[in-house]
Protein backbone atom coordinates (compact mmCIF):
# COMPACT_ATOMS: atom_id res chain seq x y z
CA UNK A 1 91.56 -9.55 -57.54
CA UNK A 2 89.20 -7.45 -59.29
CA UNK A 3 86.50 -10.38 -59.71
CA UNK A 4 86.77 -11.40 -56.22
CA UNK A 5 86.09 -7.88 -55.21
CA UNK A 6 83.09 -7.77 -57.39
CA UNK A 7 82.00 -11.23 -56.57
CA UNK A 8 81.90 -10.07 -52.95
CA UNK A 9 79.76 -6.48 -53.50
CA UNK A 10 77.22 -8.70 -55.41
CA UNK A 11 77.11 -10.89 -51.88
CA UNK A 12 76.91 -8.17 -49.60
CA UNK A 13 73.79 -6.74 -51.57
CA UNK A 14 72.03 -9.82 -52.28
CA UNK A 15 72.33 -11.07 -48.52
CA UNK A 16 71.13 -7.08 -47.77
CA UNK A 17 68.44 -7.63 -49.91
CA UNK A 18 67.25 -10.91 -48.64
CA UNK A 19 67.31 -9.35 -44.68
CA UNK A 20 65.04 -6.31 -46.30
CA UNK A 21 62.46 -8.98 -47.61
CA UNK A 22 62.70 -11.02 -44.41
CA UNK A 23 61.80 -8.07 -42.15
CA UNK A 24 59.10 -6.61 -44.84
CA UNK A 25 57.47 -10.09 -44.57
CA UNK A 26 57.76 -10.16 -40.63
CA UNK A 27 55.92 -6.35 -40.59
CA UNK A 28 53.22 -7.88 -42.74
CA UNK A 29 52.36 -10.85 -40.43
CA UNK A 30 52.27 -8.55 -37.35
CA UNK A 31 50.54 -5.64 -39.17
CA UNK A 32 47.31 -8.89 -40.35
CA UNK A 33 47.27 -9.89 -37.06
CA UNK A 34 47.10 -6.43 -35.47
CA UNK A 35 44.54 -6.13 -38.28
CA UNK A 36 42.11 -8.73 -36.98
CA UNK A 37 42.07 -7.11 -33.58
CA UNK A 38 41.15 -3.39 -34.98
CA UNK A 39 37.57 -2.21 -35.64
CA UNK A 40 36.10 -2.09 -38.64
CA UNK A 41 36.97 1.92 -39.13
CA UNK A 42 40.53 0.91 -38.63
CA UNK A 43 40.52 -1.52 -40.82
CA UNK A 44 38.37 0.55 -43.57
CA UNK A 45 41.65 2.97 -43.31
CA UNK A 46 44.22 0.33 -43.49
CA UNK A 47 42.88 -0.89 -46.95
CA UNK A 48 42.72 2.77 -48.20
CA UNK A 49 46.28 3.57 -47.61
CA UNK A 50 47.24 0.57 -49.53
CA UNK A 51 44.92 0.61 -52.23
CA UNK A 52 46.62 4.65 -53.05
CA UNK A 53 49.77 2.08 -53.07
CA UNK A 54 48.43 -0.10 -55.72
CA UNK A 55 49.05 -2.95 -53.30
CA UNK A 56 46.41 -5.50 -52.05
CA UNK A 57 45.97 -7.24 -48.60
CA UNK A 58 46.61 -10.36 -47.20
CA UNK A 59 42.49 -12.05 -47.22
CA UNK A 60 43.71 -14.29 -43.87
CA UNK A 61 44.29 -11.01 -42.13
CA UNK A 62 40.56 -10.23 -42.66
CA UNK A 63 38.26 -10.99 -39.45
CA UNK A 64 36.69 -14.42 -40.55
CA UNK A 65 32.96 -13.84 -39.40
CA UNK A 66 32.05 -17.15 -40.00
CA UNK A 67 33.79 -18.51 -37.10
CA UNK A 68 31.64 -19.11 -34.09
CA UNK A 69 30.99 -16.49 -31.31
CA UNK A 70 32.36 -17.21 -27.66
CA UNK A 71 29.70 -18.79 -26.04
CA UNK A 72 28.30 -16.73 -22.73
CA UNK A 73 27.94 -19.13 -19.36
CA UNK A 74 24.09 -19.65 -19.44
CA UNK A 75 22.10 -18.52 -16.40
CA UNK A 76 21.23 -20.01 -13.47
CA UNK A 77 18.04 -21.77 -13.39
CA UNK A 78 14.98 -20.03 -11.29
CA UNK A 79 14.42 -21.39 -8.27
CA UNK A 80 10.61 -22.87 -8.72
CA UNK A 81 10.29 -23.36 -4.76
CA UNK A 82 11.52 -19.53 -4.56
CA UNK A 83 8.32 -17.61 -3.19
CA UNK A 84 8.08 -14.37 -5.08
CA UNK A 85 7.39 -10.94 -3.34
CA UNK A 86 3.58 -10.35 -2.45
CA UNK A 87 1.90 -8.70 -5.15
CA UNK A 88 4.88 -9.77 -8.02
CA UNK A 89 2.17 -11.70 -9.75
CA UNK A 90 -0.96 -8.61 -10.21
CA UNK A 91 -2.97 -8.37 -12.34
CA UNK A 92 -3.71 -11.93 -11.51
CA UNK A 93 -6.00 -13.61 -14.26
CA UNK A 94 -9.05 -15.05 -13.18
CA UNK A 95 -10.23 -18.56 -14.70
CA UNK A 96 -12.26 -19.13 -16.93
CA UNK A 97 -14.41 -21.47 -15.32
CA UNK A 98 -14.37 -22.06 -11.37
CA UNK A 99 -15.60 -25.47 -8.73
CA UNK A 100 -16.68 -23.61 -5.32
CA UNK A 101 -16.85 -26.11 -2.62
CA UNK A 102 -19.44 -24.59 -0.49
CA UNK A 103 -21.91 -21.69 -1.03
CA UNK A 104 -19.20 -19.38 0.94
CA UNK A 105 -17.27 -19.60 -2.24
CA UNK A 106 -20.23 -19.33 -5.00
CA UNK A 107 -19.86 -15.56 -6.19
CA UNK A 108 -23.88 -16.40 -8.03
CA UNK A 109 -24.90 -17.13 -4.18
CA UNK A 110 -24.18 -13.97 -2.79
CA UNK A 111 -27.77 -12.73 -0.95
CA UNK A 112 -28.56 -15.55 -0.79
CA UNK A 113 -26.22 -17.52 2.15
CA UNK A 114 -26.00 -16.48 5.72
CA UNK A 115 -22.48 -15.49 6.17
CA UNK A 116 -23.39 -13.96 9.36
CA UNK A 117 -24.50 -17.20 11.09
CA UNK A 118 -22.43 -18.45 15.13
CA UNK A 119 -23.05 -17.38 18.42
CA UNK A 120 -24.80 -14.06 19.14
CA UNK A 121 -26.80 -12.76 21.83
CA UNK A 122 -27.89 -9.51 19.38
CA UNK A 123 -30.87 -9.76 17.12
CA UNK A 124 -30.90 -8.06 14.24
CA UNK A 125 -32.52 -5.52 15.67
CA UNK A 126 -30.65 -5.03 19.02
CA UNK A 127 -27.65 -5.31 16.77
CA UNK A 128 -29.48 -1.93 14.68
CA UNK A 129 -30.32 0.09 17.79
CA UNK A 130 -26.63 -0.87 19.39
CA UNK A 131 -24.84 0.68 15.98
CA UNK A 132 -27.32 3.95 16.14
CA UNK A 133 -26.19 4.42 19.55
CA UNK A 134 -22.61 4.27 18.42
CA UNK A 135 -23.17 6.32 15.31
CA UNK A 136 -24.81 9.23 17.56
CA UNK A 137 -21.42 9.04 19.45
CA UNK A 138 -19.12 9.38 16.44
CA UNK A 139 -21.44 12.05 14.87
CA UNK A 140 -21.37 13.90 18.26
CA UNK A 141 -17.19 13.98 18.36
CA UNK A 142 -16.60 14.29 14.46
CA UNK A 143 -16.95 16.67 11.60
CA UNK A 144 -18.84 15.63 8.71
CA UNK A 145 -18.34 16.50 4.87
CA UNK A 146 -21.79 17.97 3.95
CA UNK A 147 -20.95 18.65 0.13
CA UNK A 148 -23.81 16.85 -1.29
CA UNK A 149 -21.70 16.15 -4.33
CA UNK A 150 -19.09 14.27 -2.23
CA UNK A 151 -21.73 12.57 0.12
CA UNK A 152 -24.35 11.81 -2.68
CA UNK A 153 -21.42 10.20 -5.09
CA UNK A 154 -19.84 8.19 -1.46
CA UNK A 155 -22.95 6.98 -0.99
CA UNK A 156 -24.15 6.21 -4.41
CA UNK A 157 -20.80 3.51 -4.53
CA UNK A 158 -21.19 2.33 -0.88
CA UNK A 159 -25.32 1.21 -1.84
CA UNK A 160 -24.16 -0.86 -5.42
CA UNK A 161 -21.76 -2.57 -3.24
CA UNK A 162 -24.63 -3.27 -0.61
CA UNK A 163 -26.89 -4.91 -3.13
CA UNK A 164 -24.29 -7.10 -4.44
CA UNK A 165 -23.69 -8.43 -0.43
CA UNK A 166 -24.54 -10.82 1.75
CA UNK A 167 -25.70 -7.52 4.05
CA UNK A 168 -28.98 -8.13 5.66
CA UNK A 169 -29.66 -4.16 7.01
CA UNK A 170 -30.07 -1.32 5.24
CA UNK A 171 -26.85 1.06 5.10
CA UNK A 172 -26.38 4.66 6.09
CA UNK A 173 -23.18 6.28 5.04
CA UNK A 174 -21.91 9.45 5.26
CA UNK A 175 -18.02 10.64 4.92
CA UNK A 176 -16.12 12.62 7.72
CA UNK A 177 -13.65 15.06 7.41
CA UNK A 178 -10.35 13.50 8.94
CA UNK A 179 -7.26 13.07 7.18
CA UNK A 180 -6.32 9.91 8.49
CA UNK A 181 -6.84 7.30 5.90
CA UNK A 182 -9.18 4.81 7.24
CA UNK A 183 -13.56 3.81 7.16
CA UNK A 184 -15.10 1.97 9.37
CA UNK A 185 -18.61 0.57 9.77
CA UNK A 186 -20.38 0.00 13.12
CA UNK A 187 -23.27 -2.94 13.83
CA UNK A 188 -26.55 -1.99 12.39
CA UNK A 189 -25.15 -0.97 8.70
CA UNK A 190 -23.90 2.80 9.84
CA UNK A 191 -20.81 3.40 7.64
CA UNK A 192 -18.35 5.99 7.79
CA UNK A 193 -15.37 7.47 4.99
CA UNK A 194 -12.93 9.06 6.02
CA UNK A 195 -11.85 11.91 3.11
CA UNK A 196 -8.41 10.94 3.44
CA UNK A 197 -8.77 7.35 2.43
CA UNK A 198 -10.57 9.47 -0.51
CA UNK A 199 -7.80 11.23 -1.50
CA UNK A 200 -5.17 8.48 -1.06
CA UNK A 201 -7.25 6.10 -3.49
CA UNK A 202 -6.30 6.57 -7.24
CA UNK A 203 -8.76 4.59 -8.92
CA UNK A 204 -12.93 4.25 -7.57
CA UNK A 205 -12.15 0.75 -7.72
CA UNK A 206 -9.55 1.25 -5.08
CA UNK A 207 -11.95 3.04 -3.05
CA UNK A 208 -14.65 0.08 -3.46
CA UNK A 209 -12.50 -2.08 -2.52
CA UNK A 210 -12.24 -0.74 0.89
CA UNK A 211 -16.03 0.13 1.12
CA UNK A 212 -16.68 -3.81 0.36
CA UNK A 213 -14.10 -4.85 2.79
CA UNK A 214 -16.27 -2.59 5.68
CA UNK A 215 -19.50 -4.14 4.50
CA UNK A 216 -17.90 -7.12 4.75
CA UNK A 217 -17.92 -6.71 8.74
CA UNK A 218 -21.46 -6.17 9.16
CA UNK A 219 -22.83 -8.46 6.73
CA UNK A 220 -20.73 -11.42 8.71
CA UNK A 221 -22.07 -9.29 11.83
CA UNK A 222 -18.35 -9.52 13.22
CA UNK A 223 -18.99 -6.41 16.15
CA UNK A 224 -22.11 -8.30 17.54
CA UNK A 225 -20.49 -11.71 17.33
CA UNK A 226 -17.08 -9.73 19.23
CA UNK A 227 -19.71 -8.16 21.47
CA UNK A 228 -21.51 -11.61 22.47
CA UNK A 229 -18.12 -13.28 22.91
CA UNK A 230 -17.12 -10.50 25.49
CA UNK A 231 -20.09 -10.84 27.09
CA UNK A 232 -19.64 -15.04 27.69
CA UNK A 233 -15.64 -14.34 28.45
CA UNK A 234 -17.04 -11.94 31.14
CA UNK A 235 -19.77 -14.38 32.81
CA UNK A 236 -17.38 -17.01 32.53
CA UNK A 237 -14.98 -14.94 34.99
CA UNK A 238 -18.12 -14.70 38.08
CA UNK A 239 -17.66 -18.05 39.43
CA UNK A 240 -13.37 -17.44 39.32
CA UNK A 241 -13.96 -14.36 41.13
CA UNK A 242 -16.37 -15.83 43.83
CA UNK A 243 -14.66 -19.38 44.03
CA UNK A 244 -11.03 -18.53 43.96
CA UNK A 245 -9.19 -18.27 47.19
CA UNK A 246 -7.85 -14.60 48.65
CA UNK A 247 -4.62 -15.08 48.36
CA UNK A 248 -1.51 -14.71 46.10
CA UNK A 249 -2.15 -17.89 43.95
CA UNK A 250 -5.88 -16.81 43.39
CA UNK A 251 -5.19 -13.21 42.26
CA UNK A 252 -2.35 -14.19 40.34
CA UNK A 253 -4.48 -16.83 38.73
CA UNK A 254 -7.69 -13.68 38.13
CA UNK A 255 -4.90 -11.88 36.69
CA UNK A 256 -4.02 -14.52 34.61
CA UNK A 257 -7.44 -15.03 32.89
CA UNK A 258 -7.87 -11.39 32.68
CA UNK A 259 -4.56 -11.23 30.40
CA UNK A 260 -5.97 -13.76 28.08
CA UNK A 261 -9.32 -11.52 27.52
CA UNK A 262 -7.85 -8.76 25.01
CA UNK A 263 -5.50 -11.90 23.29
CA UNK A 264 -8.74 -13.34 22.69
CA UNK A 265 -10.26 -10.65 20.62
CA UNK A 266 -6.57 -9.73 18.71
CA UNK A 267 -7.30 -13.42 17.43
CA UNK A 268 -10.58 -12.72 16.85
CA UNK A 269 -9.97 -9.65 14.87
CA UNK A 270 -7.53 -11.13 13.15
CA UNK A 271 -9.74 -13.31 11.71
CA UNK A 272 -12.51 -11.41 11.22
CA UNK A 273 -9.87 -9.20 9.08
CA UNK A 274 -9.14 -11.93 6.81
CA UNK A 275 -13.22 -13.12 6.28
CA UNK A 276 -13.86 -9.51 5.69
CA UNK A 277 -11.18 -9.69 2.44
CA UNK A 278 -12.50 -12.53 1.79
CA UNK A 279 -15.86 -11.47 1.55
CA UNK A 280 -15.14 -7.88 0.38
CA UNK A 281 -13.02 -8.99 -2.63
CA UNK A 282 -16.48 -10.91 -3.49
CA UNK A 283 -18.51 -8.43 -3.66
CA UNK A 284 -16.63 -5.41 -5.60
CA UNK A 285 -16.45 -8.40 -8.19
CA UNK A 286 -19.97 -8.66 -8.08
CA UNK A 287 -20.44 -4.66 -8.30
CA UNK A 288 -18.29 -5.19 -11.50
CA UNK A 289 -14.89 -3.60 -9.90
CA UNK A 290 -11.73 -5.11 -11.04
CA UNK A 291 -10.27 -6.93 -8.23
CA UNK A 292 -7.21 -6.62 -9.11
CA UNK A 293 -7.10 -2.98 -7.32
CA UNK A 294 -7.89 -4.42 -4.24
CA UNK A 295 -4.03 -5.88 -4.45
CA UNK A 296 -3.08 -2.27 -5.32
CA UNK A 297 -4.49 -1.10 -2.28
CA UNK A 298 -2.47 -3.34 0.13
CA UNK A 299 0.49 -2.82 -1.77
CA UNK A 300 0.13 1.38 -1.21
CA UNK A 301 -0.36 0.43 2.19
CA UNK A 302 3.17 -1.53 1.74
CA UNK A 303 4.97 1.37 0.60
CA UNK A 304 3.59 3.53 3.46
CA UNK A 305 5.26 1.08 5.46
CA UNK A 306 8.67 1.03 4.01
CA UNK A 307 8.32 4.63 4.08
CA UNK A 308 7.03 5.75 7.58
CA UNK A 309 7.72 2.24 9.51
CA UNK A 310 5.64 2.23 12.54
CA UNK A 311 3.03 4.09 11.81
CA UNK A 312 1.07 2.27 9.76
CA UNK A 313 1.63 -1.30 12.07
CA UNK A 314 0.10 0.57 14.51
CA UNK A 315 -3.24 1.96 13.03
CA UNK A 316 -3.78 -2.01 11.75
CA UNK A 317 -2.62 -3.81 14.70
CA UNK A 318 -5.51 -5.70 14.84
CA UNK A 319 -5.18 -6.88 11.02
CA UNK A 320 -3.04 -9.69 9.49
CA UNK A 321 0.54 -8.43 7.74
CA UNK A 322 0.10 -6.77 4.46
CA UNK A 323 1.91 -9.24 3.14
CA UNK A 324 -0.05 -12.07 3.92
CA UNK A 325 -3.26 -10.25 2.63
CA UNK A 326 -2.21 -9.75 -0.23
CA UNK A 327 -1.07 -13.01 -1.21
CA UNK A 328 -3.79 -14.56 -0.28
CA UNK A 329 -6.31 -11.85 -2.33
CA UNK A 330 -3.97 -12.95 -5.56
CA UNK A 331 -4.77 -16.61 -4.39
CA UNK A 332 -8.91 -16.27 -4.40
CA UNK A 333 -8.76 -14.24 -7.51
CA UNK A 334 -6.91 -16.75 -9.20
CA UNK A 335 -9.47 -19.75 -8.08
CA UNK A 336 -12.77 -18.73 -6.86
CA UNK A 337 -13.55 -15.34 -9.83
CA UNK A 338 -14.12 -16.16 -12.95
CA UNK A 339 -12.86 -14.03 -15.71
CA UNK A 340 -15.24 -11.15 -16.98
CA UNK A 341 -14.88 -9.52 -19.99
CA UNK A 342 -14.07 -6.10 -18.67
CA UNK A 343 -14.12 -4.10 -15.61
CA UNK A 344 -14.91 -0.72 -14.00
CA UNK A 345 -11.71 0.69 -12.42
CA UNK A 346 -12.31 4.74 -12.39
CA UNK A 347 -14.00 6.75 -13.57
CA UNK A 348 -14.16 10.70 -14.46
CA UNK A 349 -17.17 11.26 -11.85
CA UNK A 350 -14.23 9.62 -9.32
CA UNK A 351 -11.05 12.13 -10.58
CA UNK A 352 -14.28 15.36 -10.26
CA UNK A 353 -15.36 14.61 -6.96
CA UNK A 354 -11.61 13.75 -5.83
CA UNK A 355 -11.16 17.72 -6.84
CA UNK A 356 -13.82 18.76 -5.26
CA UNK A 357 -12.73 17.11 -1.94
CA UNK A 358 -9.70 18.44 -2.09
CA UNK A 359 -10.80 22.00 -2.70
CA UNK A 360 -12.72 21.67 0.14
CA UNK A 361 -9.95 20.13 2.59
CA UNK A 362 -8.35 23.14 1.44
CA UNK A 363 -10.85 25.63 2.15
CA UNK A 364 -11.01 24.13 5.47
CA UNK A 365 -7.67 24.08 6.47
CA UNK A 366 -7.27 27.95 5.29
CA UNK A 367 -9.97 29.36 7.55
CA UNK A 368 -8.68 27.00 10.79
CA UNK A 369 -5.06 28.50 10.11
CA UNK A 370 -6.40 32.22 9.31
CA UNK A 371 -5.16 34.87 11.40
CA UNK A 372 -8.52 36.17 12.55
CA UNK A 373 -9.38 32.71 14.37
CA UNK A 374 -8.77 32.84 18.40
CA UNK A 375 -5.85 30.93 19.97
CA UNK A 376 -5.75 29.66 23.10
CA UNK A 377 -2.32 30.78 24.97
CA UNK A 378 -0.18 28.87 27.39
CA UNK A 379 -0.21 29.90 31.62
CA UNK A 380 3.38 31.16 30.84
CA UNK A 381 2.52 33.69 27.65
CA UNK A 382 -0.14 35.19 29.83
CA UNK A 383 2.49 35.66 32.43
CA UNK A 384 5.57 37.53 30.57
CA UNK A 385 2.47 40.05 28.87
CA UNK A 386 1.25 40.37 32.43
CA UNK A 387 4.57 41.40 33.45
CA UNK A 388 5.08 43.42 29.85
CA UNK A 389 2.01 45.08 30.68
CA UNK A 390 3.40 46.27 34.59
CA UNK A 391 6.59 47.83 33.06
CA UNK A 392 4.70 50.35 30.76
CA UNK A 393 2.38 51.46 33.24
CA UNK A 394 1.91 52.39 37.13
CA UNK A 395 0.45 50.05 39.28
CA UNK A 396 -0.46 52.79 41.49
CA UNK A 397 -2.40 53.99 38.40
CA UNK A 398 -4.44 50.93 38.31
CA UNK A 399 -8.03 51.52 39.04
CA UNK A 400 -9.98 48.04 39.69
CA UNK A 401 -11.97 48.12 42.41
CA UNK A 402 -11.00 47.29 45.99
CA UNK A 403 -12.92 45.99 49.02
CA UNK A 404 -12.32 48.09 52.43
CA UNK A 405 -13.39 47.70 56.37
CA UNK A 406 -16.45 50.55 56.66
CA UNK A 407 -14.99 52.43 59.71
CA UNK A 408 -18.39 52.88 61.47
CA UNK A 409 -18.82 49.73 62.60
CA UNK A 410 -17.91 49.00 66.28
């Protein structure tokens, strides 16, 4: 009885022992694979607390980092028929070497090709006397900037750009004092800056741009050409007005032809707009501008839009979208200019006369808001002082003089 009762403790404990090892072997395949999953500082920890036990890990619960990375889903291939936003592309490179197809497109020709040729009943110097005239208006109804700093520098940028034109009259320029960003130049070579389109450039270069693009106008004599085409649209509508019948038809019909007279010059301006970039981006190259800031311009102009919508649609109604502009100034650069080794973009005579504008738009805007300068009142503040004025005192008091009957008179 005894050894059976022995023989049966020695089972109990070796079958105890053998569940022990089976669940210490179980805890050591979870703990590696738990292991694998851990970071590195977990790990780092892991194989401390064991080494203090003296006992080692399991190497195929170690990370294997020669085993391939998951592979990431590759990207979508680009589009190449997706057109990119206007202006994604600047600074566009110019070629090295170019093939104009006519002398319109030689840069080396410019002077020296009549850009200005098609109908036109102005000479060049009825188109001269026509834009004094006009200039003698705009001087007569605007303020001019007479800081001969500012005018002398303005006019020192506008002349380079002349003598790299196609312009065949001499230029006067002078810069008004307007906020409104914006130059214009009238028939005859009279040119005007606004100081705001000053102050809104960044770069000269910016501001050449826009100079060239005006100079553009009169050296392809676009306001005589308009002119002359105004002139045949309205002897063209004599005989309508003499040969149509009175009646319904007939002045529907005048009204008709009268409607297509300001269509006709949108087109027109339209693309007298686009030969004037096309032109002005020629000759700021020429001057030695980077034409590249000619793109920047446009896309100012952009963000103006985006962030005032309206406003600035309606000061260039008569120009193509900004859009269009300036993907097709990215498209000459990038075939008719050849590359240059460098460029002018600013300068610091540009950043001291910017200052000195600005002081002066200051100045100016201090004395017109002082409290010294006389106002001009409404009808109705004139009428409550009038009556704040009878309250305090007696009208019988009031001693202006009064006309009576004489009494000897019959």
């Amino acid at each position: 009885m005894q050894l059976s009762s022995s023989s049966r403790l020695l089972t109990a404990t070796f079958a105890a022992l053998l569940a022990s090892g089976i669940a210490f072997a179980q805890s050591q395949d979870g703990s590696s694979q738990s292991g694998g999953q851990a970071s590195s500082g977990q790990s780092g920890s892991q194989s401390g607390s064991q080494g203090s036990t003296g006992s080692t890990q399991d190497p195929a619960s170690q990370p294997n980092i020669n085993a391939p990375a998951p592979q990431q889903p590759a990207p979508p291939p680009a589009d190449p028929n997706a057109k990119k936003a206007p202006g994604a592309n600047a600074p566009i490179q110019s070629p090295d070497n170019v093939n104009p197809k006519n002398s319109k497109e030689d840069v080396d020709a410019i002077g020296n090709r009549n850009v200005g040729k098609g109908v036109n009943f102005y000479s060049l110097d009825k188109e001269m006397a026509l834009g004094k005239s006009l200039a003698q208006e705009v001087e007569r109804s605007s303020k001019l900037v007479d800081d001969p700093v500012v005018t002398e520098y303005v006019n020192r940028v506008g002349q380079n750009l002349v003598r790299n034109s196609d312009a065949k009259v001499p230029f006067t320029i002078k810069v008004i004092d307007s906020d409104e960003i914006n130059a214009f130049a009238l028939p005859g070579g009279f040119f005007y800056v606004n100081s705001g389109l000053i102050l809104r450039a960044q770069e000269e270069s910016e501001l050449a741009g826009v100079m060239a693009h005006e100079i553009a106008h009169v050296a392809a004599r676009h306001g005589t050409k308009q002119a002359t085409k105004g002139d045949i649209v309205q002897l063209a509508s004599i005989p309508a007005m003499i040969f149509i019948p009175y009646s319904w038809a007939g002045y529907a019909a005048y009204q008709g032809m009268n409607f297509l007279i300001p269509m006709t010059f949108l087109k027109f301006s339209r693309d007298a707009e686009r030969e004037a970039d096309f032109l002005g981006l020629q000759y700021m190259y020429k001057a030695g501008y980077d034409p590249n800031s000619y793109v920047t311009f446009f896309e100012r102009i952009q963000a103006d839009e985006k962030r005032r919508p309206g406003s600035i649609a309606k000061a260039f109604s008569t120009h193509p979208p900004t859009p269009e502009r300036i993907e097709n100034t990215q498209k000459e650069i990038s075939r008719i200019l050849p590359a240059k080794q460098e460029y002018v973009v600013t300068s610091s005579e540009f950043d001291s006369v910017k200052g000195r504008l600005r002081n002066i738009m200051f100045a100016r805007k201090a004395v017109d808001n002082g409290p010294n300068k006389p106002t001009l009142r409404t009808r109705t503040e004139q009428q409550d002082k009038k009556k704040t004025d009878s309250t305090q005192t007696d009208p019988s008091d009031d001693d202006r003089p009064t006309l009576k009957r004489r009494t000897d008179n019959p």
